[in-house]
C-alpha atoms as a PDB file:
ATOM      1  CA  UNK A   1      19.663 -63.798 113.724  1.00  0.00           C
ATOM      2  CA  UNK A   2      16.853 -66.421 112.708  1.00  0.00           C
ATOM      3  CA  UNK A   3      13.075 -64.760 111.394  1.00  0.00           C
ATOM      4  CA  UNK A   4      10.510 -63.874 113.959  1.00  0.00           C
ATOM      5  CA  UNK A   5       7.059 -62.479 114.373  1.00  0.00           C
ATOM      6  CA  UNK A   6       6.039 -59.179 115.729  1.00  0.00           C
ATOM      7  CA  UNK A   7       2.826 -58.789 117.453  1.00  0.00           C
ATOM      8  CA  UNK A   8       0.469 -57.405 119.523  1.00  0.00           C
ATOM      9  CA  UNK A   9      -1.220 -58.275 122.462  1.00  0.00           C
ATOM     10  CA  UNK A  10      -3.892 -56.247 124.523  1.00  0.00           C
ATOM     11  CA  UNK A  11      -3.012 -55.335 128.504  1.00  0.00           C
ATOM     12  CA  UNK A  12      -4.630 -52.541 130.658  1.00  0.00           C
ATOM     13  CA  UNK A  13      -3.796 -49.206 128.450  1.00  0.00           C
ATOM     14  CA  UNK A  14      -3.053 -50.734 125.145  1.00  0.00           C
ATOM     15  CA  UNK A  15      -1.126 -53.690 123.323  1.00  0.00           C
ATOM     16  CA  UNK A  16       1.744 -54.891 124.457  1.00  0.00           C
ATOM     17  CA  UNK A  17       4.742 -55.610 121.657  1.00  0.00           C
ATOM     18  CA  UNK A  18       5.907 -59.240 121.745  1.00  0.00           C
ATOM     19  CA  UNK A  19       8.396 -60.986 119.781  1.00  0.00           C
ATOM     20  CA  UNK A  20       7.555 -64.572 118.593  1.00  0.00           C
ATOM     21  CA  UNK A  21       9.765 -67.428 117.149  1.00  0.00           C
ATOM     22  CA  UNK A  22       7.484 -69.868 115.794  1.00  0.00           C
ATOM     23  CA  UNK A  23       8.239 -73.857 116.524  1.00  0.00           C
ATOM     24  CA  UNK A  24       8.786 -76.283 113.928  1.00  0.00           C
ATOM     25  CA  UNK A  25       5.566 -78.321 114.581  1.00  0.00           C
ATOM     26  CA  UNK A  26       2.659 -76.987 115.324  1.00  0.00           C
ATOM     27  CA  UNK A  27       1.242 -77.503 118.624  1.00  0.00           C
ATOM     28  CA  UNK A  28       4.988 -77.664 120.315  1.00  0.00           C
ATOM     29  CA  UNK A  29       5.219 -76.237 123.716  1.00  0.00           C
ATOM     30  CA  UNK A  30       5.378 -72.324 124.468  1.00  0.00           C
ATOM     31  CA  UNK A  31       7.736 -70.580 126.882  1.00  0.00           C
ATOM     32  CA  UNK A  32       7.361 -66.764 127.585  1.00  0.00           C
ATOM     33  CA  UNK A  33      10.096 -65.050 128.269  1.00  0.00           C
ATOM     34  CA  UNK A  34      10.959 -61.770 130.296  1.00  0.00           C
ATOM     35  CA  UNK A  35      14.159 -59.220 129.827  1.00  0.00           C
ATOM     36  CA  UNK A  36      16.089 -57.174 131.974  1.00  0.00           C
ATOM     37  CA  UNK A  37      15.396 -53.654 133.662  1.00  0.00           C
ATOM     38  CA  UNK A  38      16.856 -51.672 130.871  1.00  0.00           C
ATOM     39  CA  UNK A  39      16.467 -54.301 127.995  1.00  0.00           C
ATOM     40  CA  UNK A  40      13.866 -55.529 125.209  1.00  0.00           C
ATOM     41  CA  UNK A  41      12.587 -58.961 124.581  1.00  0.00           C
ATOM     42  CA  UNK A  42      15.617 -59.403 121.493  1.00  0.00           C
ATOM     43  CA  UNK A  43      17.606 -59.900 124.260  1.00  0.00           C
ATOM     44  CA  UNK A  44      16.685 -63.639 124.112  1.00  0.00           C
ATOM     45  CA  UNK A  45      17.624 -63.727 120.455  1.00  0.00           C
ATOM     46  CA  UNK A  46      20.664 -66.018 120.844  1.00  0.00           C
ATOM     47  CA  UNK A  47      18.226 -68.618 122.907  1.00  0.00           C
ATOM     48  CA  UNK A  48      15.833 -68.372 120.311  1.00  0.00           C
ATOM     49  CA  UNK A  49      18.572 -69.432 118.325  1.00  0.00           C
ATOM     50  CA  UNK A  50      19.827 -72.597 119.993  1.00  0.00           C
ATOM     51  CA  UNK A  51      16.590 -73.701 120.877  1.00  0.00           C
ATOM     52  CA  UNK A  52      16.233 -74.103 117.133  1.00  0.00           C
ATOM     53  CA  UNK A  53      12.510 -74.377 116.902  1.00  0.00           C
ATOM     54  CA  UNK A  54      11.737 -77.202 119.619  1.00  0.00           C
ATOM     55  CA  UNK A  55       9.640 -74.853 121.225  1.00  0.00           C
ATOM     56  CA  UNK A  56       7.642 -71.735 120.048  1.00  0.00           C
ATOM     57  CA  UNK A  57       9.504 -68.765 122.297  1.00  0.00           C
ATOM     58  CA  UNK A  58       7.476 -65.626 123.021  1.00  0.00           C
ATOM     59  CA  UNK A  59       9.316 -62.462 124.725  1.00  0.00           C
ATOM     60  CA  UNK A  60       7.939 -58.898 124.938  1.00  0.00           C
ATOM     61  CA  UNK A  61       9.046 -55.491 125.413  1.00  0.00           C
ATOM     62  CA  UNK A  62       8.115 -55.125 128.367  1.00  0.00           C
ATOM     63  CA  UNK A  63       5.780 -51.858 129.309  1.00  0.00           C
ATOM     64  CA  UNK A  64       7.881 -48.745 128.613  1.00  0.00           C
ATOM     65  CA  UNK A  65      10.111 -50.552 126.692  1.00  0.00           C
ATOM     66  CA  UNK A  66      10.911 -50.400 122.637  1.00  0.00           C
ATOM     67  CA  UNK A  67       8.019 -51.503 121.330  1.00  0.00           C
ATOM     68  CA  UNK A  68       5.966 -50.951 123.995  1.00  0.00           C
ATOM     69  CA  UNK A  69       7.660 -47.474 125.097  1.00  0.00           C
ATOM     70  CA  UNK A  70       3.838 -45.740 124.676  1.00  0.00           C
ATOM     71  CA  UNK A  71       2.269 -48.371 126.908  1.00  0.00           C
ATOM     72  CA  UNK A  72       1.971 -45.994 129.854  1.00  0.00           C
ATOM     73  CA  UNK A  73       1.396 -46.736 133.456  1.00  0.00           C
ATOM     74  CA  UNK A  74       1.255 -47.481 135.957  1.00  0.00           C
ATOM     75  CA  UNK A  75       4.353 -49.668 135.982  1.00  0.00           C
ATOM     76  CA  UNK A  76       6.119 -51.963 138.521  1.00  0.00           C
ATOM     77  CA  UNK A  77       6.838 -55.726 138.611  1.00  0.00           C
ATOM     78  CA  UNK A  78       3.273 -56.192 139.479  1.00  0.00           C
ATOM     79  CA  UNK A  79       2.209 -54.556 136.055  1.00  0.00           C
ATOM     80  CA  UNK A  80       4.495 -56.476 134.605  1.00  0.00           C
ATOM     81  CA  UNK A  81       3.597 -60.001 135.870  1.00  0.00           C
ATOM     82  CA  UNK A  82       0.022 -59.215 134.659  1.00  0.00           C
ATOM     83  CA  UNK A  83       1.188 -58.468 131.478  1.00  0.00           C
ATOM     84  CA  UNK A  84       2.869 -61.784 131.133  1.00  0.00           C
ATOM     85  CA  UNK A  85      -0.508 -63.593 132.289  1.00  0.00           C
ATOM     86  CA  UNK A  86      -2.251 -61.659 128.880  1.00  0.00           C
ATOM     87  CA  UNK A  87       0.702 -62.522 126.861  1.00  0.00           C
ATOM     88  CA  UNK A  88       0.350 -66.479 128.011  1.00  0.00           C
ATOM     89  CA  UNK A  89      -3.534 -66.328 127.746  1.00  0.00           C
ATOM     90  CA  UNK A  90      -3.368 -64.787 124.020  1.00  0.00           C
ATOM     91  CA  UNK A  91      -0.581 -66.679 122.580  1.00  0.00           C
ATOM     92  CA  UNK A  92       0.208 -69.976 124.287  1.00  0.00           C
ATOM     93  CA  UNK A  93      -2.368 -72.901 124.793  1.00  0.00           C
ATOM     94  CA  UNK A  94      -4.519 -73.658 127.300  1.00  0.00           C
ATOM     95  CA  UNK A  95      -3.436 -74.606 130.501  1.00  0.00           C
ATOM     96  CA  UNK A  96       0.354 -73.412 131.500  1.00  0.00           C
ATOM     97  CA  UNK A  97       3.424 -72.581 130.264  1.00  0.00           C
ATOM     98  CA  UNK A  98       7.333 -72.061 131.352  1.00  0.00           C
ATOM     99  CA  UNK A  99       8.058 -68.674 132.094  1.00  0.00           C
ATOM    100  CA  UNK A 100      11.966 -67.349 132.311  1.00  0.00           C
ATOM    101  CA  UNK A 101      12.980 -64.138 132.960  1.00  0.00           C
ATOM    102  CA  UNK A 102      16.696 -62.756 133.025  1.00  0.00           C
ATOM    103  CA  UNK A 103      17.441 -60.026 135.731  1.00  0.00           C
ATOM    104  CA  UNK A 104      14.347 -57.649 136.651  1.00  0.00           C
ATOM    105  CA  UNK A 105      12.450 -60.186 134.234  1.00  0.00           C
ATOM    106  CA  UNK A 106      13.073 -63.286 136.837  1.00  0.00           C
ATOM    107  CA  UNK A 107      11.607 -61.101 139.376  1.00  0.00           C
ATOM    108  CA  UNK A 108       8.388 -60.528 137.486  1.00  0.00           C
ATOM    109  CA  UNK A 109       8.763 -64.151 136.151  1.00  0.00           C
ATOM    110  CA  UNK A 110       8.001 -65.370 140.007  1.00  0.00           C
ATOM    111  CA  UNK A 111       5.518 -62.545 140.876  1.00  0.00           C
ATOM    112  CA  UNK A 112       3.573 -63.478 137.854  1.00  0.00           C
ATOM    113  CA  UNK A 113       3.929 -67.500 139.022  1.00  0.00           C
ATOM    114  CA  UNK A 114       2.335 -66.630 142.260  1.00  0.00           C
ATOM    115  CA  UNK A 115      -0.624 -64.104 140.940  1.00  0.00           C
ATOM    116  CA  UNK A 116      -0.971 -66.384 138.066  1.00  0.00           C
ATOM    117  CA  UNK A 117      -0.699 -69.748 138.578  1.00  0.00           C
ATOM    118  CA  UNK A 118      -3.138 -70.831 136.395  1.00  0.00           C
ATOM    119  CA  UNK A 119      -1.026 -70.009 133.838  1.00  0.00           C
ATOM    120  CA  UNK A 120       2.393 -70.464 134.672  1.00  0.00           C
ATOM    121  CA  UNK A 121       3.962 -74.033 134.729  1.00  0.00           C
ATOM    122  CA  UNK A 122       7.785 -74.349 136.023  1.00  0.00           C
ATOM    123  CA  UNK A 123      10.003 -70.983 136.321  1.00  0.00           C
ATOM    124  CA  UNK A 124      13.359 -70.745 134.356  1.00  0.00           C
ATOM    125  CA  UNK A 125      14.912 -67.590 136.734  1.00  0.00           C
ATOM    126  CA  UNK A 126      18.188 -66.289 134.950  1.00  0.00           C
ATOM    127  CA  UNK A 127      20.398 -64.238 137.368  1.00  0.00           C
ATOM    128  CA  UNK A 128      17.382 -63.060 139.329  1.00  0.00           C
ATOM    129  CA  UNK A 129      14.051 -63.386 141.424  1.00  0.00           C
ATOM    130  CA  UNK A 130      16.119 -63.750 144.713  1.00  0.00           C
ATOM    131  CA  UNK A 131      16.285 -60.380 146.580  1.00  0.00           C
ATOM    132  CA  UNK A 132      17.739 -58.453 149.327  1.00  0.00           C
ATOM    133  CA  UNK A 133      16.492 -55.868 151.054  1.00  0.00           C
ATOM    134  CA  UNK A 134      17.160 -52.298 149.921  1.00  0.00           C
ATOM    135  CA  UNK A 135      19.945 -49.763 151.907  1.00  0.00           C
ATOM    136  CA  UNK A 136      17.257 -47.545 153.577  1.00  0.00           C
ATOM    137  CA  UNK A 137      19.973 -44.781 152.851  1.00  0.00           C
ATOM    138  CA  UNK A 138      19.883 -44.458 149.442  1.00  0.00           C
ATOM    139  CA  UNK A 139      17.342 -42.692 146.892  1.00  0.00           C
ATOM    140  CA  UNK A 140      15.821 -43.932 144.262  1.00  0.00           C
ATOM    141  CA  UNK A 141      17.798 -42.791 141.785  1.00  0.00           C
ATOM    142  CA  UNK A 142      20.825 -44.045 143.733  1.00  0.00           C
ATOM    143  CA  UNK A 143      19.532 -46.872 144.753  1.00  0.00           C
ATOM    144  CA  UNK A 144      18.853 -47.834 140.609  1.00  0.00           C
ATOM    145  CA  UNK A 145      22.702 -46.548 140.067  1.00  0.00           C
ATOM    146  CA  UNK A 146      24.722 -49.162 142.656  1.00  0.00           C
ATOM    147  CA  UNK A 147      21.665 -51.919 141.044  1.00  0.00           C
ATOM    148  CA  UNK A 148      22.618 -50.919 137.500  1.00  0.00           C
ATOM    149  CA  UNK A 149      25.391 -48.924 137.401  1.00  0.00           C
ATOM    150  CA  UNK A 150      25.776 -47.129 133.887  1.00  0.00           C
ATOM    151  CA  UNK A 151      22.953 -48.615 132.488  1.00  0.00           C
ATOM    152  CA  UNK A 152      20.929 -45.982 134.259  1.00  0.00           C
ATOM    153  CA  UNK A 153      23.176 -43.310 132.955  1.00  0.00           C
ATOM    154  CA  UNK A 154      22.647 -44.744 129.117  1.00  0.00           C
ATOM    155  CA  UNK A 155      18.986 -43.427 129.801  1.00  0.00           C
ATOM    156  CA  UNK A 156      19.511 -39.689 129.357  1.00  0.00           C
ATOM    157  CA  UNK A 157      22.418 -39.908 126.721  1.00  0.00           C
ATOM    158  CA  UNK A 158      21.625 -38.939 123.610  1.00  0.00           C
ATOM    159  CA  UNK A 159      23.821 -40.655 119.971  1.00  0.00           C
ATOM    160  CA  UNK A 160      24.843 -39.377 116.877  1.00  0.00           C
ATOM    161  CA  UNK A 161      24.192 -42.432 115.005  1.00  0.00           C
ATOM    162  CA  UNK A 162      23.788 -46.120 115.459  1.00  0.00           C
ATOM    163  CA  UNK A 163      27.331 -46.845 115.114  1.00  0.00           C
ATOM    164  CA  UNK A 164      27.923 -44.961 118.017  1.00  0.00           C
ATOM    165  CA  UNK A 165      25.706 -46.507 120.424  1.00  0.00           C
ATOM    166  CA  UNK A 166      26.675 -50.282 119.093  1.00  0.00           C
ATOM    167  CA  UNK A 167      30.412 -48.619 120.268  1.00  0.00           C
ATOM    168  CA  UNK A 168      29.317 -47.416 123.572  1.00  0.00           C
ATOM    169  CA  UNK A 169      28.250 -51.077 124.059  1.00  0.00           C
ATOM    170  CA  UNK A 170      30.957 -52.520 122.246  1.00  0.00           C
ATOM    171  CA  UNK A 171      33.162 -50.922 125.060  1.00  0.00           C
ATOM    172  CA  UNK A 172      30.716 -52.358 127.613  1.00  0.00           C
ATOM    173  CA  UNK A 173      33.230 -54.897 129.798  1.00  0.00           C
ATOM    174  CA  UNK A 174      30.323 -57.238 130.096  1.00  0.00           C
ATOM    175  CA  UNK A 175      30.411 -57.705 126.123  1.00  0.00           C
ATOM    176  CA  UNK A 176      34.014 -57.186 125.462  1.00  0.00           C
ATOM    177  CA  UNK A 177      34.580 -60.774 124.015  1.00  0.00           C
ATOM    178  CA  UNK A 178      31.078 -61.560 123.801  1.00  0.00           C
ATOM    179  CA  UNK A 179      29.605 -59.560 120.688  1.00  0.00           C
ATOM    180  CA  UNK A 180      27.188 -61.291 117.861  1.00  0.00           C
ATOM    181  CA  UNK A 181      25.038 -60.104 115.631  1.00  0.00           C
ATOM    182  CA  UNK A 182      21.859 -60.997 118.424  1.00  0.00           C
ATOM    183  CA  UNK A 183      23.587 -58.505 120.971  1.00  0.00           C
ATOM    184  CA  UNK A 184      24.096 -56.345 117.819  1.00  0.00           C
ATOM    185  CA  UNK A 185      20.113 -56.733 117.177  1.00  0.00           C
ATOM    186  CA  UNK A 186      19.373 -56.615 120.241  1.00  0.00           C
ATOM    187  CA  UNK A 187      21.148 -53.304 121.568  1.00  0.00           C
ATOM    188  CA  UNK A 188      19.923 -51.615 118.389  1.00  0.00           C
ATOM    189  CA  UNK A 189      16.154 -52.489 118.998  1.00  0.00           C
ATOM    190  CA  UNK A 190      16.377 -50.239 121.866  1.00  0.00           C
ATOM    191  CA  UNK A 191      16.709 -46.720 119.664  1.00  0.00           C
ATOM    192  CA  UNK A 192      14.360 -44.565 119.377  1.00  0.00           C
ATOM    193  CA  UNK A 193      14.289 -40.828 118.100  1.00  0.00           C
ATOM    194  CA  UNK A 194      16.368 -39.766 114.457  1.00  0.00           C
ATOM    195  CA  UNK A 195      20.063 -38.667 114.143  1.00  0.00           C
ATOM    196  CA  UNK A 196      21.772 -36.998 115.146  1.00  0.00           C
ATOM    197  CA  UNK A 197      20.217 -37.362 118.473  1.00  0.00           C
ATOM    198  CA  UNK A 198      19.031 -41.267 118.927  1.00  0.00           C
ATOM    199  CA  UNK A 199      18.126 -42.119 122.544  1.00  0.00           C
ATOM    200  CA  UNK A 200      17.173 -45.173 124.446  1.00  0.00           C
ATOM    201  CA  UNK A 201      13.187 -45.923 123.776  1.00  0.00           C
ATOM    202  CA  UNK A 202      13.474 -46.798 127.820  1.00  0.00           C
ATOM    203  CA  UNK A 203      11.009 -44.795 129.745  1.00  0.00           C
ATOM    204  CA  UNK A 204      12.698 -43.378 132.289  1.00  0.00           C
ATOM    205  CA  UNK A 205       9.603 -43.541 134.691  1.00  0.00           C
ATOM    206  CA  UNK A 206       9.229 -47.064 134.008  1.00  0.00           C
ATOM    207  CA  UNK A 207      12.617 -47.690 134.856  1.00  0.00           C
ATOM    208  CA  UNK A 208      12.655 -45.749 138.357  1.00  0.00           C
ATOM    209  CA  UNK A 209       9.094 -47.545 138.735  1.00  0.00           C
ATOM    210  CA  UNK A 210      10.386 -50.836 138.471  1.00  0.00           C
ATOM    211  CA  UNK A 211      13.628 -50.636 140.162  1.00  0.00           C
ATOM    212  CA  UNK A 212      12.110 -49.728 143.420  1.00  0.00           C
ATOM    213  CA  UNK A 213       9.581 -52.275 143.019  1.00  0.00           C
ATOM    214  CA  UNK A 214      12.147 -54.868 143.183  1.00  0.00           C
ATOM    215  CA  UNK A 215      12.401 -54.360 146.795  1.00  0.00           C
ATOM    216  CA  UNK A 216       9.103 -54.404 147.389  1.00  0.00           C
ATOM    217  CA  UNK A 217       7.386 -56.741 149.883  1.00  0.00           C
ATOM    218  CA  UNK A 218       5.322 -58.668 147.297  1.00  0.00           C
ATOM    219  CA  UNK A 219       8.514 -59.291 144.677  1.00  0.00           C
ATOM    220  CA  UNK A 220      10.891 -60.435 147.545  1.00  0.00           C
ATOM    221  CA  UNK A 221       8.572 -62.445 149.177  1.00  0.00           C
ATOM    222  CA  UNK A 222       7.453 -64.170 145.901  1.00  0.00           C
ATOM    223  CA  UNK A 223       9.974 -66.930 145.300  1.00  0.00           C
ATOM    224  CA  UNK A 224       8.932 -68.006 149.152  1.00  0.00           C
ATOM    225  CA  UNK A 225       4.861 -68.865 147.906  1.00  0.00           C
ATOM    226  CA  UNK A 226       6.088 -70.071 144.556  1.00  0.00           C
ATOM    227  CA  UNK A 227       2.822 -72.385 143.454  1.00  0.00           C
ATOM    228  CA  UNK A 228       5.645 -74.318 140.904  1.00  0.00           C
ATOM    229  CA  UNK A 229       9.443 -75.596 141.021  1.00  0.00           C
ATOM    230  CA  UNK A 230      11.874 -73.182 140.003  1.00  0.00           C
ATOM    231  CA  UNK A 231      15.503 -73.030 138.474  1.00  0.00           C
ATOM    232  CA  UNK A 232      17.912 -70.407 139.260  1.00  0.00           C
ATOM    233  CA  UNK A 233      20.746 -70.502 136.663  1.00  0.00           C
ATOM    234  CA  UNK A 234      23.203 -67.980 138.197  1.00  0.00           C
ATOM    235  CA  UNK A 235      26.229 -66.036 136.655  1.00  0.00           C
ATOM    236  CA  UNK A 236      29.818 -66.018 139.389  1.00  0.00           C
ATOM    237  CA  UNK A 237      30.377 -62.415 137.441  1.00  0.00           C
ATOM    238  CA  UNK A 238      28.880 -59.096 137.671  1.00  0.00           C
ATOM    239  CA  UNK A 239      27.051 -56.633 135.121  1.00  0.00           C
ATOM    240  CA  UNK A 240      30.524 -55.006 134.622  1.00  0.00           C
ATOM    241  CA  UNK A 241      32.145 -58.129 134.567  1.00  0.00           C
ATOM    242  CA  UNK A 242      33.486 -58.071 137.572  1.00  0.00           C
ATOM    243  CA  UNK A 243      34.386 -60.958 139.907  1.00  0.00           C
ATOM    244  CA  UNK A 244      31.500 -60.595 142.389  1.00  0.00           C
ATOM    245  CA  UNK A 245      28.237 -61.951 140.432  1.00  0.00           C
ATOM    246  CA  UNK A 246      24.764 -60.991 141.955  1.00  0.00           C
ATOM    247  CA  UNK A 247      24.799 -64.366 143.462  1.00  0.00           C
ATOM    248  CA  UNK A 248      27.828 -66.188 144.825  1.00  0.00           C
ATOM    249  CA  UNK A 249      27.174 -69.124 147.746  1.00  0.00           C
ATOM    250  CA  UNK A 250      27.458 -66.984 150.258  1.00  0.00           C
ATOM    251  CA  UNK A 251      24.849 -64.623 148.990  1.00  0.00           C
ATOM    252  CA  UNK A 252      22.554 -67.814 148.234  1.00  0.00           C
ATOM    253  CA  UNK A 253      23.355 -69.024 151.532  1.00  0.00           C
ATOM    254  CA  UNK A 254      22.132 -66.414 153.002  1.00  0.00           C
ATOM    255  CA  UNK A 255      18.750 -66.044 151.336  1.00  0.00           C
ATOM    256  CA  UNK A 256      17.972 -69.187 153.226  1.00  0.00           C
ATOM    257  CA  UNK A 257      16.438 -70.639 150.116  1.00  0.00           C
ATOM    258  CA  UNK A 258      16.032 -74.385 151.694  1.00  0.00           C
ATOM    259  CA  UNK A 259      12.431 -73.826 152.366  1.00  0.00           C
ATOM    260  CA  UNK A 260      11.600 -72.976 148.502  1.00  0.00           C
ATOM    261  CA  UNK A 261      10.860 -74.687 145.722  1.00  0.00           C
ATOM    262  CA  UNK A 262      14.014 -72.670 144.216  1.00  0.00           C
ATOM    263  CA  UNK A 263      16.912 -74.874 143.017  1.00  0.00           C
ATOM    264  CA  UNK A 264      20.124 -72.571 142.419  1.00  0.00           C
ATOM    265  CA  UNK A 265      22.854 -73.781 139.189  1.00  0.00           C
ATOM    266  CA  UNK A 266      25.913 -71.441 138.768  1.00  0.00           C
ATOM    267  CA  UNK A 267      27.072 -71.409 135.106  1.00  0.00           C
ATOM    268  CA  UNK A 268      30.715 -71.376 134.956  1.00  0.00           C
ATOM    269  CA  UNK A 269      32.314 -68.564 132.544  1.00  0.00           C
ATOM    270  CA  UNK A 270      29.448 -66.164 132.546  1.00  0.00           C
ATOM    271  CA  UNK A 271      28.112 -62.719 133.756  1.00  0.00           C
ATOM    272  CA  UNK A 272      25.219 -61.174 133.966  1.00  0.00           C
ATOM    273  CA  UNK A 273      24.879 -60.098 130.546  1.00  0.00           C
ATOM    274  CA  UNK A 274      26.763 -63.258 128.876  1.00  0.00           C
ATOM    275  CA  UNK A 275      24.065 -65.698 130.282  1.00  0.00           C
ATOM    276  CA  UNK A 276      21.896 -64.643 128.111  1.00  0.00           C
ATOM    277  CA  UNK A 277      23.446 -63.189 125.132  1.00  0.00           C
ATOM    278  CA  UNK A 278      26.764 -65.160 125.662  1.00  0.00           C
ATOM    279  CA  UNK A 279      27.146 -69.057 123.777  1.00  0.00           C
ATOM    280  CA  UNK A 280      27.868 -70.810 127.062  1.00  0.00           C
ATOM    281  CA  UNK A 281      24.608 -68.898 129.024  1.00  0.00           C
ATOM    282  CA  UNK A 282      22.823 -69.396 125.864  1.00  0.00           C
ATOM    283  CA  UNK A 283      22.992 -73.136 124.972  1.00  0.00           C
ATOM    284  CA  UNK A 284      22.491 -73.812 129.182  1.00  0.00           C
ATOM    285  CA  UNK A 285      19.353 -71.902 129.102  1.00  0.00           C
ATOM    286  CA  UNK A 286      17.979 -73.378 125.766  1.00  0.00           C
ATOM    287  CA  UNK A 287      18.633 -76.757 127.124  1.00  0.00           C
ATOM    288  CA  UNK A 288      16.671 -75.561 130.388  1.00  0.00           C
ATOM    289  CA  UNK A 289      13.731 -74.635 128.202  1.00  0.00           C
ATOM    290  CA  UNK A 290      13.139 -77.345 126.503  1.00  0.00           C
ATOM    291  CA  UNK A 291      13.455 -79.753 129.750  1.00  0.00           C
ATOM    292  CA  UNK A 292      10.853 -77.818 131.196  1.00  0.00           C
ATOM    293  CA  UNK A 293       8.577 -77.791 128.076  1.00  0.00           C
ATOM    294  CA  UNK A 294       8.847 -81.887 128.213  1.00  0.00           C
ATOM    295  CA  UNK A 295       7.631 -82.114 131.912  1.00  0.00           C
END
């Protein structure tokens, strides 16, 4: 893990928790970036890594999230994106930056492009940000399950000790040849509570708040009105590590994206999880960032 800063930045309700790895030189480029559904902003700790100071990287917890777990709503991608515009505003220069998001994060990452776009320069979207509509059939609830699978069920589970949640994750498919001492960090930032009865700081409001709102009318139809160019990197595996990714040609094919400004990249050898936290996901996104910082 290399040294950041923790700070705070105001939004509607309170301050916002955001991470911030400082550049090497000052007045080097910013990039905000976004986690996942279930996730905090050490989630980009292995990026922050390999970008190795060329760039100053700023990620929050998102609202309801770790460090921002008291925020309280109203939630939903919207929320969110507006969230993102204060955290560019307070600690990036004038003008815009590059925004990334992984997962739920790449859908805010284009809402907040299209509310925002005073602020927001070219999108980095990591295995996200291109929907499909919801099965009318399902509830909430199970509509977040078949999404998220047992990352919802982490969300009422209580732990002993930390050495029992890094095991639970340690077990996780996704990470079962993938684990480092940023996944490590990053898993354990999300703890809240004392032993021997440590829970997830995830708000489980926030959560069902936000996973509806992916399907929402205004998030789907985002990456269509997108005011900037944007890069998809997606991952051919799942969040289980299964063979069937989010995306897959087909899938991409169908969302018809030839009338975007959305250009899709698979990244061989990854998942959902490992193109982030993973070397391979890591080093593609870093390399991303700091293209789009140049521009």
């Amino acid at each position: 893990m290399i040294a950041y800063e923790e700070v705070r930045v105001p939004v509607a309700g309170g301050e916002l928790t955001v991470l911030r790895w400082p550049a090497r030189e000052p007045g080097a480029p910013v990039v905000v970036a976004l986690h996942g559904i279930t996730a905090n902003a050490l989630s980009w700790g292995r990026v922050a890594r390999l970008l190795d100071g060329r760039v100053t990287l700023v990620a929050p917890d998102l609202r309801g999230r770790a460090g921002s777990s008291a925020l309280p709503g109203p939630y939903g991608i919207a929320a969110h994106a507006d969230d993102a515009a204060a955290v560019a505003t307070a600690l990036g220069p004038p003008g815009r930056v590059v925004l990334a998001g992984h997962s739920m994060g790449a859908f805010v990452a284009a809402l907040a492009a299209v509310r925002h776009p005073e602020r927001f320069g070219p999108l980095l979207l990591v295995d996200g940000g291109v929907g499909f509509p919801a099965p009318t059939h399902l509830s909430p609830d199970d509509l977040l399950t078949a999404v998220i699978g047992p990352a919802m069920d982490r969300l009422s589970t209580t732990f002993p000790d930390r050495a029992a949640y890094r095991s639970f994750w340690q077990a996780h498919p996704a990470f079962a040849d993938a684990w480092s001492d940023e996944v490590d960090a990053y898993i354990q930032r999300d703890l809240t509570g004392a032993e021997p009865a440590l829970r997830s700081s995830c708000r489980i409001e926030a959560v069902r708040a936000d996973g509806v709102g992916l399907f929402g009318e205004e998030v789907l139809a985002a990456v269509r009105g997108l005011p900037v160019p944007a890069t998809l990197l997606w991952a051919p595996r799942g969040l289980m590590d299964e063979a069937q990714g989010l995306y897959d040609e087909d899938r991409l094919a169908a969302a018809d994206l030839g009338d975007t400004r959305v250009t899709p990249v698979e990244v061989p050898d990854t998942n959902h999880y490992t193109l982030l936290t993973g070397d391979t996901g890591a080093a593609e996104i870093a390399r991303r960032l700091v293209e789009l910082s140049d521009t």
